[in-house]
Protein backbone atom coordinates (compact mmCIF):
# COMPACT_ATOMS: atom_id res chain seq x y z
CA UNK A 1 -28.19 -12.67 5.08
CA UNK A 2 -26.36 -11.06 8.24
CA UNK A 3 -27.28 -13.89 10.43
CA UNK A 4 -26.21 -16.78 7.78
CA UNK A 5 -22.83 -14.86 7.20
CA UNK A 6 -22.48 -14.99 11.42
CA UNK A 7 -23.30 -18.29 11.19
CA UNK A 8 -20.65 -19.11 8.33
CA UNK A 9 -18.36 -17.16 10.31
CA UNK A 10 -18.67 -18.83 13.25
CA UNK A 11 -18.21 -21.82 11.83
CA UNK A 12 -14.77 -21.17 10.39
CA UNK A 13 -13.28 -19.52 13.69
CA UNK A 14 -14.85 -22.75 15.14
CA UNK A 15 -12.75 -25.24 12.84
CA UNK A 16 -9.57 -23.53 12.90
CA UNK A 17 -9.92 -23.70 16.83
CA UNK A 18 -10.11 -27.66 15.94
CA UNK A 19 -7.64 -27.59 14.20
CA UNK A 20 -5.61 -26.03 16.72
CA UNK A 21 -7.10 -28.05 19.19
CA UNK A 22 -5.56 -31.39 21.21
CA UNK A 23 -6.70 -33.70 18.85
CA UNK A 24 -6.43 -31.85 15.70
CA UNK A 25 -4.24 -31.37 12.70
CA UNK A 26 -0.32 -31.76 13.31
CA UNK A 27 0.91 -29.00 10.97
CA UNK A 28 -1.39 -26.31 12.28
CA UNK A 29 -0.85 -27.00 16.09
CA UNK A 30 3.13 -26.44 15.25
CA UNK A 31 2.10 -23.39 13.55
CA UNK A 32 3.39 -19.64 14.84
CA UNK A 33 2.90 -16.25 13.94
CA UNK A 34 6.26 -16.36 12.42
CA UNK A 35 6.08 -19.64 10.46
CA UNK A 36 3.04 -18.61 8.95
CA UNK A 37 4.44 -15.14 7.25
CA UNK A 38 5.41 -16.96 3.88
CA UNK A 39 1.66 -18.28 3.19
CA UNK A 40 0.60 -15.04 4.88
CA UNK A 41 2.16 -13.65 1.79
CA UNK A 42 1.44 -15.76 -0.90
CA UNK A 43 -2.14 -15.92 -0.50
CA UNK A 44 -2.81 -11.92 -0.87
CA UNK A 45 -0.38 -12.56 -4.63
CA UNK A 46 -2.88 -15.24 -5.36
CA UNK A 47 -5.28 -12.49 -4.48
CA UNK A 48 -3.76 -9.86 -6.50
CA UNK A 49 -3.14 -12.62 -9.28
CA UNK A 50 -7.09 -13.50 -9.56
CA UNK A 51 -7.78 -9.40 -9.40
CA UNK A 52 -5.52 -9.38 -12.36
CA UNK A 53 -7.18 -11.94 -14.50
CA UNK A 54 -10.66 -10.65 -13.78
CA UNK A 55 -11.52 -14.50 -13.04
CA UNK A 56 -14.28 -13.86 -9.98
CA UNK A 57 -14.86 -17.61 -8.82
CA UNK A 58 -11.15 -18.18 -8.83
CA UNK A 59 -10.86 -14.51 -6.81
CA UNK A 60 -13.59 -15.73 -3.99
CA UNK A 61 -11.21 -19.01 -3.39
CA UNK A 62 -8.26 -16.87 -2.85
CA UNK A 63 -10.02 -14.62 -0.55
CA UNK A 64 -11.75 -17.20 1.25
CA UNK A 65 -7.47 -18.71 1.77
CA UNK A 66 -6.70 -15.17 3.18
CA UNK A 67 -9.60 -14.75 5.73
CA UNK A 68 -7.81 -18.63 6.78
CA UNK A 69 -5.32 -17.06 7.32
CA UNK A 70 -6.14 -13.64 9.48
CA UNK A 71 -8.37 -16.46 11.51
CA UNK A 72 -5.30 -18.36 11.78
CA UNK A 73 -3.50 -15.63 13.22
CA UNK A 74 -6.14 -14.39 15.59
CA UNK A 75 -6.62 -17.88 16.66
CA UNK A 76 -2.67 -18.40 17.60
CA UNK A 77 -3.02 -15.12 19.60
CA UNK A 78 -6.33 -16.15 21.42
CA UNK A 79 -4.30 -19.17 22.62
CA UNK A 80 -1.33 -17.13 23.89
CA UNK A 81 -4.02 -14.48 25.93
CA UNK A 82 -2.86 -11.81 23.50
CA UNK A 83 -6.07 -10.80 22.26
CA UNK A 84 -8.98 -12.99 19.83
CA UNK A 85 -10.77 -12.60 16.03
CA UNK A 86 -13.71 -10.06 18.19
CA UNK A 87 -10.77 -7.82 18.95
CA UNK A 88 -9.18 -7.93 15.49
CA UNK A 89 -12.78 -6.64 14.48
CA UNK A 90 -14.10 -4.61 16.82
CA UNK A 91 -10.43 -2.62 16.34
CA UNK A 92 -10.89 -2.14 12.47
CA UNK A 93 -14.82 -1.80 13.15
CA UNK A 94 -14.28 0.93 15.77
CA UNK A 95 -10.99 2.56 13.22
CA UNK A 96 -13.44 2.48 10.72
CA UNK A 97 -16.44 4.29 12.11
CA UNK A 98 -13.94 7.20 13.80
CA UNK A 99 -11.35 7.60 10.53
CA UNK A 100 -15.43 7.84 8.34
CA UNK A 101 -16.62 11.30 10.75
CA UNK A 102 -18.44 12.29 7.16
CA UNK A 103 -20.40 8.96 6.99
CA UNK A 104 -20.88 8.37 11.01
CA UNK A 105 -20.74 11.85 12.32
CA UNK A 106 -21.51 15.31 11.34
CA UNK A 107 -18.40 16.62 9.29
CA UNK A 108 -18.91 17.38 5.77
CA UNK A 109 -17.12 16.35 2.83
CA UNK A 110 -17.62 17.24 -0.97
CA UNK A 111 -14.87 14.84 -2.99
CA UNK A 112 -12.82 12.03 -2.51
CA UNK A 113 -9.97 14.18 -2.19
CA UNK A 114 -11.22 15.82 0.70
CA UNK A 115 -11.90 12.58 2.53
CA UNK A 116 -8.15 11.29 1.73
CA UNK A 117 -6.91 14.46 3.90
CA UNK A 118 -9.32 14.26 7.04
CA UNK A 119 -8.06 10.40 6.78
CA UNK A 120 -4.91 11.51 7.04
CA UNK A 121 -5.66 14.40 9.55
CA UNK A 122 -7.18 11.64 11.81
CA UNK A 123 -4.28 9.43 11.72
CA UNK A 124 -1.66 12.37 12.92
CA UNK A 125 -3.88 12.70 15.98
CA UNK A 126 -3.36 8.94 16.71
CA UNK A 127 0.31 8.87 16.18
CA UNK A 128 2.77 9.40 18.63
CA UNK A 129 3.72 13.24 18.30
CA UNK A 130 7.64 12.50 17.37
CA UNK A 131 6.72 9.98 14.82
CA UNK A 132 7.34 10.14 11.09
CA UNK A 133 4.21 10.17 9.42
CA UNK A 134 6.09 7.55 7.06
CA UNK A 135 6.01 5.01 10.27
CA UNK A 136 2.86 3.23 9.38
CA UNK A 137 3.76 2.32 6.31
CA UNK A 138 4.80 -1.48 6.11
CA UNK A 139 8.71 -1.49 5.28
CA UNK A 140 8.27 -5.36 4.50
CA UNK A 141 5.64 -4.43 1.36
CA UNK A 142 7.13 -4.67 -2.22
CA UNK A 143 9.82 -2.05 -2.90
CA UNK A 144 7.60 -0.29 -5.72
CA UNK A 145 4.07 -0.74 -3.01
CA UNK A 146 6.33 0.76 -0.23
CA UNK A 147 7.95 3.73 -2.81
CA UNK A 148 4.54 4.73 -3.72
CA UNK A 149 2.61 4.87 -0.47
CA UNK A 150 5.12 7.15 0.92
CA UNK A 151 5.78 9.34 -2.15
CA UNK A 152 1.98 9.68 -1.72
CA UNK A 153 2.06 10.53 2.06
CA UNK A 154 4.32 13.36 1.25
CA UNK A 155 2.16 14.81 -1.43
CA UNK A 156 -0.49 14.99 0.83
CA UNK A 157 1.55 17.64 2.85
CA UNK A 158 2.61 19.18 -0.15
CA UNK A 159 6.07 17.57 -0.79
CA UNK A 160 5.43 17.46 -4.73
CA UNK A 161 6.10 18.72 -7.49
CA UNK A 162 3.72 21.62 -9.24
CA UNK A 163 3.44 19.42 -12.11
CA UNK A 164 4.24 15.85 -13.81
CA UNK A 165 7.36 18.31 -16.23
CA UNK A 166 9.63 18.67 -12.94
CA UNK A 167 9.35 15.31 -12.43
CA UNK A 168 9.61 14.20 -16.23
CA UNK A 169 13.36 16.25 -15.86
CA UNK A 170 13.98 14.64 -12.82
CA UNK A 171 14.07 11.16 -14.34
CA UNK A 172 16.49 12.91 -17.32
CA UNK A 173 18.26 14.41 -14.92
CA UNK A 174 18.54 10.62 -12.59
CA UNK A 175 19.04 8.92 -16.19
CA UNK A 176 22.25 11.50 -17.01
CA UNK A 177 23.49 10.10 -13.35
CA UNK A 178 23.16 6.83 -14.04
CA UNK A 179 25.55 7.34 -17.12
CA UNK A 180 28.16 8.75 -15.25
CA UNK A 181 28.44 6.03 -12.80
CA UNK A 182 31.83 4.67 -12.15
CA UNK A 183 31.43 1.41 -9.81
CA UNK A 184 28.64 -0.65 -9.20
CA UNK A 185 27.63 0.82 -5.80
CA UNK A 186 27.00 4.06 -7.42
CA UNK A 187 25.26 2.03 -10.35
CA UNK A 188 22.86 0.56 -7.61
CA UNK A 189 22.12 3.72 -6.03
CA UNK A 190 21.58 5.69 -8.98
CA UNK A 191 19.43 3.16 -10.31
CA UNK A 192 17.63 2.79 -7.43
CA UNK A 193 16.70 6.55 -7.83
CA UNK A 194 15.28 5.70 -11.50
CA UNK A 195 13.16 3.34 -10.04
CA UNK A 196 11.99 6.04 -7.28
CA UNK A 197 11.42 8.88 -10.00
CA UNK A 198 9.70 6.00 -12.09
CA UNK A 199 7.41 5.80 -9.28
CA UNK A 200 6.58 9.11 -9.10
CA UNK A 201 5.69 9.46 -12.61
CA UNK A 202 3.44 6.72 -12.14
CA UNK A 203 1.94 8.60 -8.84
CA UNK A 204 1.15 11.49 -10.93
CA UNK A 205 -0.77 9.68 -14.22
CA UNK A 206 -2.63 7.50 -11.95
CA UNK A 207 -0.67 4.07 -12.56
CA UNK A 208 -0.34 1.82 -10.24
CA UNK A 209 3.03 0.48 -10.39
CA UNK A 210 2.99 -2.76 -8.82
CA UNK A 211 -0.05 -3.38 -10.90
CA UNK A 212 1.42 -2.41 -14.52
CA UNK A 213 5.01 -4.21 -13.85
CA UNK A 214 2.66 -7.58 -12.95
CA UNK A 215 0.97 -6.59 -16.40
CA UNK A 216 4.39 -6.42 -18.01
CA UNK A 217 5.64 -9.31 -16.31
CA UNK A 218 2.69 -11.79 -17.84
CA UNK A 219 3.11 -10.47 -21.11
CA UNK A 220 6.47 -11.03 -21.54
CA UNK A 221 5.51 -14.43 -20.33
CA UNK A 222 2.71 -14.95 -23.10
CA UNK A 223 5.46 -13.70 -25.84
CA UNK A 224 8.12 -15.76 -24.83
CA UNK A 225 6.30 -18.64 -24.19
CA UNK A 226 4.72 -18.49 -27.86
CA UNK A 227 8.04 -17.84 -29.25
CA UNK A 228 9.03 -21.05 -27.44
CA UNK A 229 6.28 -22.83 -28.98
CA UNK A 230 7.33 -21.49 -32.27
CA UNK A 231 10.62 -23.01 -32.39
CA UNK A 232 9.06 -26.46 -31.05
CA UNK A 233 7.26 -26.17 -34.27
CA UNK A 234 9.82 -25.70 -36.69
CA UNK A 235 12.36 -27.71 -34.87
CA UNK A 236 14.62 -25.21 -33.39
CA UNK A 237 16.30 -24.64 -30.37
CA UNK A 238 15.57 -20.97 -28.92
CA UNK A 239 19.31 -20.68 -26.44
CA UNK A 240 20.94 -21.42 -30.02
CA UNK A 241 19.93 -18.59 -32.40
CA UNK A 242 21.56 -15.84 -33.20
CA UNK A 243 19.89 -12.49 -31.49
CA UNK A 244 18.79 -11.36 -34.71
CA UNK A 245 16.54 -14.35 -35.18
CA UNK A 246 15.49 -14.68 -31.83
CA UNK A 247 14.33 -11.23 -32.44
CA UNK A 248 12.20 -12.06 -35.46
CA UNK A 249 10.72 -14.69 -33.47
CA UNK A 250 9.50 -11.73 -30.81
CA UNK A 251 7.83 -10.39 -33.88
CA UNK A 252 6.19 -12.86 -34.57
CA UNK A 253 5.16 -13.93 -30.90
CA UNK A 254 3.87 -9.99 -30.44
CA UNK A 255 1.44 -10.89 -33.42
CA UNK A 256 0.36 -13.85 -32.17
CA UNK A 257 -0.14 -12.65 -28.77
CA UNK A 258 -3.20 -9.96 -28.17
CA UNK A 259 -1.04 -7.36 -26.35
C-alpha cells in the first residue's frame, strides 16, 4: 500500500514538473504563486461543498484538485530555489511528530481537551516572544472562520465567559445597540459586533458557523428554487406578486422541501 501510494505520488509531482517543463502546457508555465490564489481557493469550497453533501466519490475528486494544487505550489517554489514538495512534508511531518509529544514521546494526556492546550503550549514556545498569539491565524480566511478561531484562541487562556447566559445578554445587549444607531457607519460596526457575539454563541453550543450559514444558504436555495418552479407551473411570474403571496408560496416550498 505505502509503496503504491509513493509510487502514485511520485508520479503526480513528476507530471506537474512536465507540465512546468520547456515543452509543456502554456497556462501552467505562466503560472505564479500569486495567480494561482483564486483556484487555490476554490478548490478547498469544492472541498467543503462535497463534505457538505456527504457525496464521497465526488469528495476524493475535489481532494485529489487540492493536492494539484499544494504540488503546484511546491513545484513553482522548487523552480525558484525556494524550497521543494520533500520540504513542504518533512516540515508538517516533523510539526506533526513534535506538536503529538503524547503519541511520539513520553507526556501523558487523558482527553482531547488536554491535548488542545499542550498544542497550544507548544506553539507559544515556537512563536516569537512579542507576538500575538492571534498572529497565526490566517486574516485572509472567511470573516466567520477567522472570528471563530480567534474567539477560540482566547478561551483557551481563559478570555471567556463562565457560561453561554453572559454571552446570550451580550447579543441583547449588541442587539439594543444596533437599535440606537444613527448613521450607517455605526450601523456597520454595531452589526459587525452581532455577527461577533453570534459567533460566540456558536463557539459555546458546538456549531460551526461557517458550516451552518452554508447549511442555511442551500436551503434557502432548495425553497426558493421550488417556489420558482411553482409559479412556472401555474403560470406566474414570482418579481410580480404581492409579498403576501410570495409568502404563501414559501409555505408551500417549505413543505415541499425536506428541511
Amino acid at each position: 500500500m505505502a509503496e503504491h501510494t509513493n509510487q502514485e505520488f511520485a508520479r503526480l509531482i513528476k507530471i506537474i514538473a512536465e507540465l512546468r517543463g520547456p515543452d509543456g502546457c502554456p497556462w501552467d508555465k505562466k503560472q505564479t504563486h500569486s495567480s494561482l490564489k483564486e483556484y487555490l481557493l476554490e478548490e478547498t469550497y469544492e472541498v467543503l461543498d462535497a463534505l457538505d453533501e456527504g457525496d464521497r466519490q465526488k469528495l476524493c475528486g475535489e481532494l485529489g484538485d487540492l493536492l494539484l494544487q499544494i504540488v503546484l505550489h511546491a513545484q513553482i517554489a522548487s523552480e525558484a530555489g525556494e524550497f521543494d514538495i520533500e520540504k513542504v512534508m518533512k516540515g508538517i511531518g516533523d510539526k506533526l511528530v513534535r506538536r503529538h509529544p503524547h503519541v511520539f514521546g513520553d507526556v501523558q494526556v487523558s482527553s482531547a481537551e488536554e491535548v488542545t492546550y499542550n498544542w497550544e503550549q507548544i506553539k507559544k514556545t515556537e512563536r516569537h516572544a512579542e507576538a500575538s498569539m492571534l498572529d497565526s491565524v490566517p486574516r485572509q480566511m472567511p470573516a466567520l472562520a477567522y472570528s471563530q478561531e480567534i474567539q477560540r484562541r482566547a478561551a483557551q487562556i481563559g478570555f471567556d465567559w463562565e457560561n453561554i447566559d453572559g454571552v446570550i445578554d451580550k447579543l441583547v445587549e449588541e442587539v439594543k445597540e444596533y437599535k440606537e444607531t444613527a448613521n450607517q457607519a455605526e450601523r456597520e460596526e454595531e452589526f459587525g459586533d452581532l455577527f461577533f457575539t453570534l459567533v460566540n454563541i456558536a463557539r459555546r453550543v458546538g456549531v460551526e458557523p461557517e458550516v451552518s450559514l452554508r447549511q442555511a444558504n442551500r436551503k434557502f436555495y432548495r425553497r426558493f428554487s421550488a417556489m420558482e418552479r411553482l409559479c412556472r407551473e401555474r403560470g406566474l411570474e414570482l418579481g410580480k406578486l404581492p409579498f403576501d403571496q410570495q409568502n404563501q408560496l414559501w409555505d408551500e416550498a417549505k413543505k415541499l422541501t425536506s428541511h
